[in-house]
C-alpha atoms as a PDB file:
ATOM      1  CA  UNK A   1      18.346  14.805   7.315  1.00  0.00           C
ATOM      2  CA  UNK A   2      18.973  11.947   4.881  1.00  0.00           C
ATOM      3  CA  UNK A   3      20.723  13.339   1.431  1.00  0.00           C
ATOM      4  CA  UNK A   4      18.675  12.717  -2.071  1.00  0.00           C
ATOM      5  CA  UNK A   5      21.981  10.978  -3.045  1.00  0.00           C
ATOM      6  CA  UNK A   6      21.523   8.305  -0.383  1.00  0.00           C
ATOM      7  CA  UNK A   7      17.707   7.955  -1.079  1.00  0.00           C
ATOM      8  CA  UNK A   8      18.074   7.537  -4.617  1.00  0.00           C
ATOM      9  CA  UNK A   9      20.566   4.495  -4.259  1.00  0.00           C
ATOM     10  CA  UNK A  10      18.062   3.036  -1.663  1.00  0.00           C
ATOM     11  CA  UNK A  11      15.284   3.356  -4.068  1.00  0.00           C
ATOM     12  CA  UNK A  12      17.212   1.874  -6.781  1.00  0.00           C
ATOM     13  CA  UNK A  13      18.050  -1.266  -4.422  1.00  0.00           C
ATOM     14  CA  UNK A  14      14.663  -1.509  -3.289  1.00  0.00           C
ATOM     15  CA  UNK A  15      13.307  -1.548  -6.658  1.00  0.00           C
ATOM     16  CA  UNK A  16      15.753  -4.151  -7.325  1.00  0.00           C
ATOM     17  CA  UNK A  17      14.457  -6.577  -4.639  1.00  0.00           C
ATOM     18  CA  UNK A  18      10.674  -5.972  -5.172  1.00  0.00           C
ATOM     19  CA  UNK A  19      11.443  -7.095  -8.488  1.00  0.00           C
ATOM     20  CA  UNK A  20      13.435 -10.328  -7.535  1.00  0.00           C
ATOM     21  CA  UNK A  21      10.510 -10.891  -5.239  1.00  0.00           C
ATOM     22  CA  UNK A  22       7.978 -10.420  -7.863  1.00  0.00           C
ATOM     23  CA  UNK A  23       9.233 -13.085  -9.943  1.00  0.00           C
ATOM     24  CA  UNK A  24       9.387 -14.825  -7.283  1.00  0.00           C
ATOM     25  CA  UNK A  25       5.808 -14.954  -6.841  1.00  0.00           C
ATOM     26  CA  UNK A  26       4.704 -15.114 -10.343  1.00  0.00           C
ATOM     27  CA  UNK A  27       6.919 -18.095 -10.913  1.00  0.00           C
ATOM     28  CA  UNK A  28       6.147 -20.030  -8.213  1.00  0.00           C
ATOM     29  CA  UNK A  29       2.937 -22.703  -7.228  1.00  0.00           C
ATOM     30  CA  UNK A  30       1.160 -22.044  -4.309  1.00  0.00           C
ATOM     31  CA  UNK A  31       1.476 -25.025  -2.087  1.00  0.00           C
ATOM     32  CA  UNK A  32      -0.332 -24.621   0.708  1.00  0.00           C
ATOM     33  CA  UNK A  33      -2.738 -22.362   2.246  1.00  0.00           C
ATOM     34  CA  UNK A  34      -4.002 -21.358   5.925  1.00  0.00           C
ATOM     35  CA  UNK A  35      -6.286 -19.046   7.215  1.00  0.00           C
ATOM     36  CA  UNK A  36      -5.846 -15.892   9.929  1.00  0.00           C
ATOM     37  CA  UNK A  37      -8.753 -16.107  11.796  1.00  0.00           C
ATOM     38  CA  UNK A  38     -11.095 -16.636   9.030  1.00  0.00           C
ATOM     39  CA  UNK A  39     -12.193 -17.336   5.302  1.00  0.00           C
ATOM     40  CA  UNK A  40     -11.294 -13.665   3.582  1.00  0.00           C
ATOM     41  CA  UNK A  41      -7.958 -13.886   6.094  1.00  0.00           C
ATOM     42  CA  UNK A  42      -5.450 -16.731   4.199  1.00  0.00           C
ATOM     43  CA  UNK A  43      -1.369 -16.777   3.451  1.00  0.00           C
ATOM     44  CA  UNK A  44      -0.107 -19.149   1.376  1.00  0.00           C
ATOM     45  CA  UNK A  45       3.560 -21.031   1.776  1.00  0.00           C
ATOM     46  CA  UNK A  46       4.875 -18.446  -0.972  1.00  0.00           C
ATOM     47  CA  UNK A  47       3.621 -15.443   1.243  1.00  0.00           C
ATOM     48  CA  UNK A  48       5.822 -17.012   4.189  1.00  0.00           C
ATOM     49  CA  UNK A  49       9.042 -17.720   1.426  1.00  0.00           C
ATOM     50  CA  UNK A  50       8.552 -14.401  -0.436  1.00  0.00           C
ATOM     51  CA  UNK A  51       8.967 -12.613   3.238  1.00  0.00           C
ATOM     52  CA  UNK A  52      11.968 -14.240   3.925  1.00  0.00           C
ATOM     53  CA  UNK A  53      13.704 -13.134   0.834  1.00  0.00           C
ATOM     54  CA  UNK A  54      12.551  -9.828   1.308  1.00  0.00           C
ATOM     55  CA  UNK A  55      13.728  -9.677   4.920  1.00  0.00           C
ATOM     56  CA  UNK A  56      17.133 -11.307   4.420  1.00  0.00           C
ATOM     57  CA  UNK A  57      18.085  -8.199   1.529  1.00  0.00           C
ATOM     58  CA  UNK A  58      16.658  -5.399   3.043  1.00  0.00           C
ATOM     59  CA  UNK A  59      18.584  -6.743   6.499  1.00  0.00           C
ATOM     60  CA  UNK A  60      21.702  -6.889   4.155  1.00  0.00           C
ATOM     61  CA  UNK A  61      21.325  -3.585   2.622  1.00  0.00           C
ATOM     62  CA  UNK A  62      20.727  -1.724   6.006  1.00  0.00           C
ATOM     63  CA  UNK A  63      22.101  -4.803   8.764  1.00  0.00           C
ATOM     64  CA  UNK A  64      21.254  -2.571  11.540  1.00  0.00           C
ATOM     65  CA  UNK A  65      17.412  -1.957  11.080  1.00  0.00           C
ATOM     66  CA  UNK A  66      13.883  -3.396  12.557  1.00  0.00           C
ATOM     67  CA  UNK A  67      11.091  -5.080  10.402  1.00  0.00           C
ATOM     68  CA  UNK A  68       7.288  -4.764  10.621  1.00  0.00           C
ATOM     69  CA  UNK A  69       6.129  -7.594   8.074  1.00  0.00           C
ATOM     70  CA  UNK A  70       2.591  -8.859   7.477  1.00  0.00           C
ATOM     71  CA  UNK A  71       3.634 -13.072   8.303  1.00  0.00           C
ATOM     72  CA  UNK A  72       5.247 -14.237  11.032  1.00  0.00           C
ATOM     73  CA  UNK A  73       7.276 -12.566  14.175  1.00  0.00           C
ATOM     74  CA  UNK A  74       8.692  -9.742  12.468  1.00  0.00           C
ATOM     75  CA  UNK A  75       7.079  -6.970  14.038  1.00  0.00           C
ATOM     76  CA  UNK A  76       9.410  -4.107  15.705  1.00  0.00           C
ATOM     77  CA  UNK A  77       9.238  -0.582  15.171  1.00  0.00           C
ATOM     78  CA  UNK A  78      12.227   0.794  15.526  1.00  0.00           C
ATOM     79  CA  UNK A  79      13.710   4.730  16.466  1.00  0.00           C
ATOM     80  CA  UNK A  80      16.350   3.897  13.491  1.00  0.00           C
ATOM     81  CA  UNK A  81      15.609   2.679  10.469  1.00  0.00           C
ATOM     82  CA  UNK A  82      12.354   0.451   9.726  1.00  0.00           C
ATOM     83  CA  UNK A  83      11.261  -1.941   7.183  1.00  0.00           C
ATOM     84  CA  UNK A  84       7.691  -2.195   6.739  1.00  0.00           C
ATOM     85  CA  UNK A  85       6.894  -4.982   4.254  1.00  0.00           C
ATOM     86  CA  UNK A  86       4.157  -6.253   2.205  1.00  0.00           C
ATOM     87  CA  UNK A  87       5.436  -9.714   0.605  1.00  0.00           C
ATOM     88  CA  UNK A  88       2.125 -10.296  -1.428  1.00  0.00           C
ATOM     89  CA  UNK A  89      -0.302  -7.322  -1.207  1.00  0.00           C
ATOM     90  CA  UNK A  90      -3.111  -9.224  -2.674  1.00  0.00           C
ATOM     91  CA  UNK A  91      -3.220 -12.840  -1.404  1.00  0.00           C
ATOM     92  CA  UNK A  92      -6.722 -13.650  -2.162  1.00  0.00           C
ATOM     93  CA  UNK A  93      -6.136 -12.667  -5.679  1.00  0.00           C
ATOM     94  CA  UNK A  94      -2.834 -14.047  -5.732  1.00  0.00           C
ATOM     95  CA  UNK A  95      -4.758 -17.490  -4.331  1.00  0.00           C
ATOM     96  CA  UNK A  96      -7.213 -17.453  -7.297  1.00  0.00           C
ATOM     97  CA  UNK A  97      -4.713 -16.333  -9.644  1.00  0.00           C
ATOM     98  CA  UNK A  98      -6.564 -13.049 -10.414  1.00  0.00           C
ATOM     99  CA  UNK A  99      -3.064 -11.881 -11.320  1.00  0.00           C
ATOM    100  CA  UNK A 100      -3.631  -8.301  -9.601  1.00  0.00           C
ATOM    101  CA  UNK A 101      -1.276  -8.592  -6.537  1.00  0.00           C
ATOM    102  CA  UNK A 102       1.788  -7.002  -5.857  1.00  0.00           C
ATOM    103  CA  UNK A 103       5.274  -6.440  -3.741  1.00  0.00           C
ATOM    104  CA  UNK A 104       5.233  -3.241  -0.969  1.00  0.00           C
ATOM    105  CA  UNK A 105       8.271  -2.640   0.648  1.00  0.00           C
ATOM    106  CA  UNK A 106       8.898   0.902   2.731  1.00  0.00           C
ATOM    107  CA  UNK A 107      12.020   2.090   4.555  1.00  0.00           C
ATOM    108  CA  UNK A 108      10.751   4.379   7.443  1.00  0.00           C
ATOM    109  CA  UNK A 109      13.331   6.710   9.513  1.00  0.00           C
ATOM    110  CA  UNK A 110      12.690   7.760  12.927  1.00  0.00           C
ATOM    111  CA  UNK A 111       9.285   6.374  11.886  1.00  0.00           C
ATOM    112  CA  UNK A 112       9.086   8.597   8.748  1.00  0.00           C
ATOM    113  CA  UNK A 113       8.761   7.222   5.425  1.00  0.00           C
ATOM    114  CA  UNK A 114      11.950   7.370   3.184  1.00  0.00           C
ATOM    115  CA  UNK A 115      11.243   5.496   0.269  1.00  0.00           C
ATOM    116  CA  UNK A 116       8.083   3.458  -0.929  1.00  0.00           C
ATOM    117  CA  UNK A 117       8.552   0.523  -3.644  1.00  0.00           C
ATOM    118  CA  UNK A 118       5.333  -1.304  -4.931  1.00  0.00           C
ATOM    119  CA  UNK A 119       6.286  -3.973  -7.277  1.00  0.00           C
ATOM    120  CA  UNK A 120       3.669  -5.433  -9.357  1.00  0.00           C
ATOM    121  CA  UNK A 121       4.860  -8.478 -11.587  1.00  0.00           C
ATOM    122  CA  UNK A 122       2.012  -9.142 -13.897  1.00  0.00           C
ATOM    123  CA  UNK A 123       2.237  -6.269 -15.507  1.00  0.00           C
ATOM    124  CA  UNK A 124       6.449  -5.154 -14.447  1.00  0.00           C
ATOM    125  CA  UNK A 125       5.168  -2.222 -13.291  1.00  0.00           C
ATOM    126  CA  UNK A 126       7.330  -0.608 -10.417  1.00  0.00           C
ATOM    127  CA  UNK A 127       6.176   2.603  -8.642  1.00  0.00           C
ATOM    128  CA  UNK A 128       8.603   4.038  -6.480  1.00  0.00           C
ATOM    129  CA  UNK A 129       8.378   7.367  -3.969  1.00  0.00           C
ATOM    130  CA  UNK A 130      11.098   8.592  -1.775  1.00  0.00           C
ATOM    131  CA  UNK A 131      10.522  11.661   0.320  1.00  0.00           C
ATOM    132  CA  UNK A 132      11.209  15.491  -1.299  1.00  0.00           C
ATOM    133  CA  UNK A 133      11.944  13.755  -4.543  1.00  0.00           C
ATOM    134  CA  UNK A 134       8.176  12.854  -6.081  1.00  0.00           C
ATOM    135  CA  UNK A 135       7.173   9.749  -7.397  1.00  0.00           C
ATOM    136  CA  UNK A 136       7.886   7.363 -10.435  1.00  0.00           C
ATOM    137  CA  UNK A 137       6.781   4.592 -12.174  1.00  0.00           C
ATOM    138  CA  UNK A 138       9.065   3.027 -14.193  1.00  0.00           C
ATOM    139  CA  UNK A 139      10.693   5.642 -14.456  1.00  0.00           C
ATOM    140  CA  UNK A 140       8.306   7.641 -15.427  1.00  0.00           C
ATOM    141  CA  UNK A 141       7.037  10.718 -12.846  1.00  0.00           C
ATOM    142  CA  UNK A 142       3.580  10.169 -11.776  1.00  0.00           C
ATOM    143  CA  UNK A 143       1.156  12.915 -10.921  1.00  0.00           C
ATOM    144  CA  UNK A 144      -2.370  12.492  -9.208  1.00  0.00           C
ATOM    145  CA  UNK A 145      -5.706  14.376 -11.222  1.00  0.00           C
ATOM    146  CA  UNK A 146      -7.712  17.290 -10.904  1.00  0.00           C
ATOM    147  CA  UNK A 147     -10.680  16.003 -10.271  1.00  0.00           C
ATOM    148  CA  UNK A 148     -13.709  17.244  -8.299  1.00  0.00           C
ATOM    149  CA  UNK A 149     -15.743  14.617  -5.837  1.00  0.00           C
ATOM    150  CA  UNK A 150     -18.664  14.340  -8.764  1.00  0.00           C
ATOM    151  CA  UNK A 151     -15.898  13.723 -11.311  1.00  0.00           C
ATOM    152  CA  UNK A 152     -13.992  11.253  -9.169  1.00  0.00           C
ATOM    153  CA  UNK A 153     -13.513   7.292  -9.948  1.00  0.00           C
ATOM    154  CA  UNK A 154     -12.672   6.050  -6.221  1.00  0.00           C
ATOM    155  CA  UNK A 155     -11.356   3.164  -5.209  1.00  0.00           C
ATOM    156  CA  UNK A 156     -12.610   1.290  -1.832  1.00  0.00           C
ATOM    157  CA  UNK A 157     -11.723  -1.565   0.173  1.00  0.00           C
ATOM    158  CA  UNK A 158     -14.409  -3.409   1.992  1.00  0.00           C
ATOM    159  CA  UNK A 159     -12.346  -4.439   5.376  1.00  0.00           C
ATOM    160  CA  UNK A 160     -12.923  -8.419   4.518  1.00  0.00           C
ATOM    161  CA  UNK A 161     -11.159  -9.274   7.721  1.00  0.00           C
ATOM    162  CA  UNK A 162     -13.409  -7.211  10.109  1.00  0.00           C
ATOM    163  CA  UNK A 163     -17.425  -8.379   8.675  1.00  0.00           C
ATOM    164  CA  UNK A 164     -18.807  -6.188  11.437  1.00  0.00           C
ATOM    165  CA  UNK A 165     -17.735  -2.955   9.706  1.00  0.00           C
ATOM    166  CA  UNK A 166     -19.892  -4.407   6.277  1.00  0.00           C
ATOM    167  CA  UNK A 167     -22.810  -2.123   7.243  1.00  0.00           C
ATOM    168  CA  UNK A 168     -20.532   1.065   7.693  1.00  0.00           C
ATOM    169  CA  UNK A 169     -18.239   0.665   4.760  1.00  0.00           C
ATOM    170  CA  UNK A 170     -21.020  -0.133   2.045  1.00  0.00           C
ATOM    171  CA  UNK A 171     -23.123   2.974   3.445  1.00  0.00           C
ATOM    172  CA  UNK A 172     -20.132   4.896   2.375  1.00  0.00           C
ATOM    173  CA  UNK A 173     -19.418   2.778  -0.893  1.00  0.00           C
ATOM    174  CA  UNK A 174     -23.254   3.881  -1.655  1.00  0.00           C
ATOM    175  CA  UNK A 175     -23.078   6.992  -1.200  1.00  0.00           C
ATOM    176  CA  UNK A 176     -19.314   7.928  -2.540  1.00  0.00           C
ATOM    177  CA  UNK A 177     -20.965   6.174  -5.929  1.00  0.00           C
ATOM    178  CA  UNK A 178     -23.700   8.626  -5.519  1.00  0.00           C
ATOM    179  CA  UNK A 179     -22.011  11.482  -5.293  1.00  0.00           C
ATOM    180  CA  UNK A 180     -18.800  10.265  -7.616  1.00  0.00           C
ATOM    181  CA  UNK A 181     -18.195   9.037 -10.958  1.00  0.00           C
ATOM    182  CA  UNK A 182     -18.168   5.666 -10.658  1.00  0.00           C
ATOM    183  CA  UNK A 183     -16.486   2.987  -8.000  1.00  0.00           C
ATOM    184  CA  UNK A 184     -14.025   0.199  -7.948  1.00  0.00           C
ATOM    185  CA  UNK A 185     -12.672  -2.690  -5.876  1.00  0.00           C
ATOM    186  CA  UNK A 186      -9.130  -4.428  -7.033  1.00  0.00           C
ATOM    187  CA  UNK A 187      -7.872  -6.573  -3.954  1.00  0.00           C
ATOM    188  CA  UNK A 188      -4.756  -4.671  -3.262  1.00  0.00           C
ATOM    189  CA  UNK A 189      -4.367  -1.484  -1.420  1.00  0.00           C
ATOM    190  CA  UNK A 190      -0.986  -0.747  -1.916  1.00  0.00           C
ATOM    191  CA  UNK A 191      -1.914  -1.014  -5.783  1.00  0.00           C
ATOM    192  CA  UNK A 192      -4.946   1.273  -4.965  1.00  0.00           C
ATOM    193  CA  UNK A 193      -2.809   3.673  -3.902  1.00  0.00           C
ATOM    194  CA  UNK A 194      -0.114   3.534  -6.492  1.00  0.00           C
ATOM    195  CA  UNK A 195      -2.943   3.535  -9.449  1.00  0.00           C
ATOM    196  CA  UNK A 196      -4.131   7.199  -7.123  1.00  0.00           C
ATOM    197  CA  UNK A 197      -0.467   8.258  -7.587  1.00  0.00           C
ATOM    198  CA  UNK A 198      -0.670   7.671 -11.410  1.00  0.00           C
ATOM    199  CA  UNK A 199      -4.172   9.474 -12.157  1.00  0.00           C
ATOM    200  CA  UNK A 200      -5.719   6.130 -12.887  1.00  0.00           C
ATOM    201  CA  UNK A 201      -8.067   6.951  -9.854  1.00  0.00           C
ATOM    202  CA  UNK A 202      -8.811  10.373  -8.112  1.00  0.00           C
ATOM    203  CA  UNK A 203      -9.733   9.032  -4.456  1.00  0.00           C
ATOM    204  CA  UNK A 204      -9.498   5.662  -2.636  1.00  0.00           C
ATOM    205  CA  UNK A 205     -10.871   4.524   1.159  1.00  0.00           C
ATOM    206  CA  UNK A 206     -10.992   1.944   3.556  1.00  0.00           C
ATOM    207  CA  UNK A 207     -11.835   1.331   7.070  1.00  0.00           C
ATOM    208  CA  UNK A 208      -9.057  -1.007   8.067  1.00  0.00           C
ATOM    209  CA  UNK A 209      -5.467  -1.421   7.013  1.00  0.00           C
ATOM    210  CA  UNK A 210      -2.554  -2.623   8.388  1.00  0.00           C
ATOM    211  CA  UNK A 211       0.710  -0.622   8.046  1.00  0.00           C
ATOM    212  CA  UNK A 212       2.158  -3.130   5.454  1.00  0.00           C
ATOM    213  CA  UNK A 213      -0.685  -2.552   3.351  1.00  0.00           C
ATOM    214  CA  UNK A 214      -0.853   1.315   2.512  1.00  0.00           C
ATOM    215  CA  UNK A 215       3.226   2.172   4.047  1.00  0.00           C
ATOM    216  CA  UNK A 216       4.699   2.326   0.989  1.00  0.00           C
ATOM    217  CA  UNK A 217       1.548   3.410  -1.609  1.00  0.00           C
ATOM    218  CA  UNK A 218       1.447   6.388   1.351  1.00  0.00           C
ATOM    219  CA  UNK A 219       4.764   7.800   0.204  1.00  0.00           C
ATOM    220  CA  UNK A 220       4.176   7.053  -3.740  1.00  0.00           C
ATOM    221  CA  UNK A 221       1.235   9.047  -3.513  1.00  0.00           C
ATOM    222  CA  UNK A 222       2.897  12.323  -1.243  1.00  0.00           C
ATOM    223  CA  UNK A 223       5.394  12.031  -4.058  1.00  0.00           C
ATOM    224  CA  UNK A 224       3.008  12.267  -6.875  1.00  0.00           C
ATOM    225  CA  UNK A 225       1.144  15.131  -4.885  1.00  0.00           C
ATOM    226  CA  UNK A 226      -1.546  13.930  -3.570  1.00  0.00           C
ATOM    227  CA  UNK A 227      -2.635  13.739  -0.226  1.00  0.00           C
ATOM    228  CA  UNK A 228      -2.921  10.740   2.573  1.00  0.00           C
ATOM    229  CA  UNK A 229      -4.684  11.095   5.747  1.00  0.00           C
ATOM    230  CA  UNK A 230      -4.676   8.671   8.700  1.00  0.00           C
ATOM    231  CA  UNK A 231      -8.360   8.029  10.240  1.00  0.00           C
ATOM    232  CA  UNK A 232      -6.474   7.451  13.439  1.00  0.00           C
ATOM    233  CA  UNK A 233      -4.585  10.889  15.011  1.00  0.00           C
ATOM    234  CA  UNK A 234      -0.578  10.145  13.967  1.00  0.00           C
ATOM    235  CA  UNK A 235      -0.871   6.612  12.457  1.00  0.00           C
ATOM    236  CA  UNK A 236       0.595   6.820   9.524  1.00  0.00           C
ATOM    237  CA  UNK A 237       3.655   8.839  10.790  1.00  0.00           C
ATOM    238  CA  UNK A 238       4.135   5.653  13.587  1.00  0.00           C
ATOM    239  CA  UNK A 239       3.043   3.054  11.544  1.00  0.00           C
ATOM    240  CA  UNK A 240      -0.302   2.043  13.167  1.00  0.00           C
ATOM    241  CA  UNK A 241      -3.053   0.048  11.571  1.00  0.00           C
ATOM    242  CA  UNK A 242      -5.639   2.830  10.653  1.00  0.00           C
ATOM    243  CA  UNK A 243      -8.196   3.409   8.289  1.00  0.00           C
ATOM    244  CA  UNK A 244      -7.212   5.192   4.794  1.00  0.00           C
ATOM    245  CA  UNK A 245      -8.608   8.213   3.288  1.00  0.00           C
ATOM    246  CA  UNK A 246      -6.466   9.207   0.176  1.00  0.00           C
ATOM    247  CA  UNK A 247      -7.197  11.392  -2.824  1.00  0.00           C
ATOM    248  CA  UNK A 248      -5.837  13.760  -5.400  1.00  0.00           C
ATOM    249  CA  UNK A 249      -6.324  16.359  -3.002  1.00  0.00           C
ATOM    250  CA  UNK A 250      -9.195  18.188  -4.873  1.00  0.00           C
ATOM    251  CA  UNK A 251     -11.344  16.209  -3.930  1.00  0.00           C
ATOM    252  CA  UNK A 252     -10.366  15.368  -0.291  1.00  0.00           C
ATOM    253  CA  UNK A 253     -12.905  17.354   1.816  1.00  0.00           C
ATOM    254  CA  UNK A 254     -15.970  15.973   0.271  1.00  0.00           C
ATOM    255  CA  UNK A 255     -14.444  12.709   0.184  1.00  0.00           C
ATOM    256  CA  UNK A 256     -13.785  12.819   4.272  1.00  0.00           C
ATOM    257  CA  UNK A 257     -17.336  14.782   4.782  1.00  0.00           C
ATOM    258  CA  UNK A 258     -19.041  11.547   2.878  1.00  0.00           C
ATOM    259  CA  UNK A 259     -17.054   8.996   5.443  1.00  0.00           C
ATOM    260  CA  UNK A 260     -17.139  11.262   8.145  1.00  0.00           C
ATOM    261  CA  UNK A 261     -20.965  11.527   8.076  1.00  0.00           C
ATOM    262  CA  UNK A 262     -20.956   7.530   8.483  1.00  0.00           C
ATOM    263  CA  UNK A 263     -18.635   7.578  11.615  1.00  0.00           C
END
């Protein structure tokens, strides 16, 4: 059991690097860019600097700990403490300087999460979640709606790296918009998630994500009371890529009966 004391200070000095990274990011010029495998797949040279920033101060803080980042070889779970890290949630925005990208860092235990920091410099907004002790953004505590499925504004994520799935996902797009309020699509997951913890949303899906993307928005929104479920059995408790189904909770049956009836 990890005291509140201890998770506070780590939040504090997480919060304090997503922020140095941040400005970072928003400072710098993008130099050059390559792709992953494809078009919608690209990281830039101030993805690959950001990282190693991030990585050298979170090794510093806790020297003893593994790393599961998006860019390069950093990619060890660990039964101690883990970093899972995000540098720039966002890239394609942050390539066409759509200025809605963002920082994710998460410190994982025994491959639970401890604290989630999302960082987003264009508008110094800082959401941060550490476990048992909800869910803030700048400083302010967050709290997800109360919102039924008809009411709900949900946000998606169309899988841009996986084109086979385009079928599947905009079935479901269709039909959450049918059933819903109304739909959106920013670019960044981990922002998705944070904007769920903060009522700005009531529910937000997507087929495909990668543990760096939705690590840390997981634990803002448990914090803020909503709920997160893996599509995959255990994934977000081991860090697995999975698909995300997220919501304020009131909604969160009809929202996994609509993707459910897809799969």
């Amino acid at each position: 059991m990890i005291a509140n004391e201890m998770k506070q200070a780590w939040a504090q000095q997480i919060a304090a690097i997503a922020k140095r990274a941040g400005a970072f990011i928003a400072g710098s010029k993008i130099g050059s860019v390559t792709e992953k495998g494809g078009s919608a797949n690209v990281v830039t040279d101030i993805d690959v600097k950001c990282q190693q920033l991030i990585v050298e101060e979170c090794l510093n803080l806790l020297p003893q700990s593994c790393v599961l980042a998006e860019e390069g070889t950093h990619r060890q779970i660990g039964d101690g403490f883990t970093w899972v890290i995000d540098p720039i949630d966002g890239t394609t925005n942050y390539l066409y300087d759509y200025r809605h990208s963002c920082i994710s860092i998460a410190l994982y235990h025994q491959k639970k999460g401890v604290v989630g920091v999302v960082y987003d410099p264009y508008l110094d907004e800082c959401f941060v979640g550490a476990e048992g002790m909800g869910s803030t953004c700048n400083g302010t505590a967050l709290c997800v709606t109360d919102n039924e499925l008809e009411n709900a504004l949900i946000m998606t994520g169309t899988s841009p790296y996986d084109k086979t799935l385009a079928d599947k996902t905009f079935g479901i797009m269709k039909e959450l918009f049918l059933k819903g309020r109304d739909i959106r699509r920013s670019g960044s997951a981990a922002l998705d998630l944070c904007y769920l913890a903060s009522g700005r949303i009531d529910a937000f899906y997507e087929h495909t994500l990668q543990p760096w993307d939705y690590a840390a928005g997981a634990i803002i929104v448990r914090g803020a009371h909503g709920t997160v479920e893996g599509m995959t059995e255990h994934a977000l408790d081991e860090v697995k890529p999975t698909g995300i189904l997220a919501s304020n909770g009131r909604c969160h049956a009809a929202l996994r009966s609509v993707v459910a009836s897809f799969l």
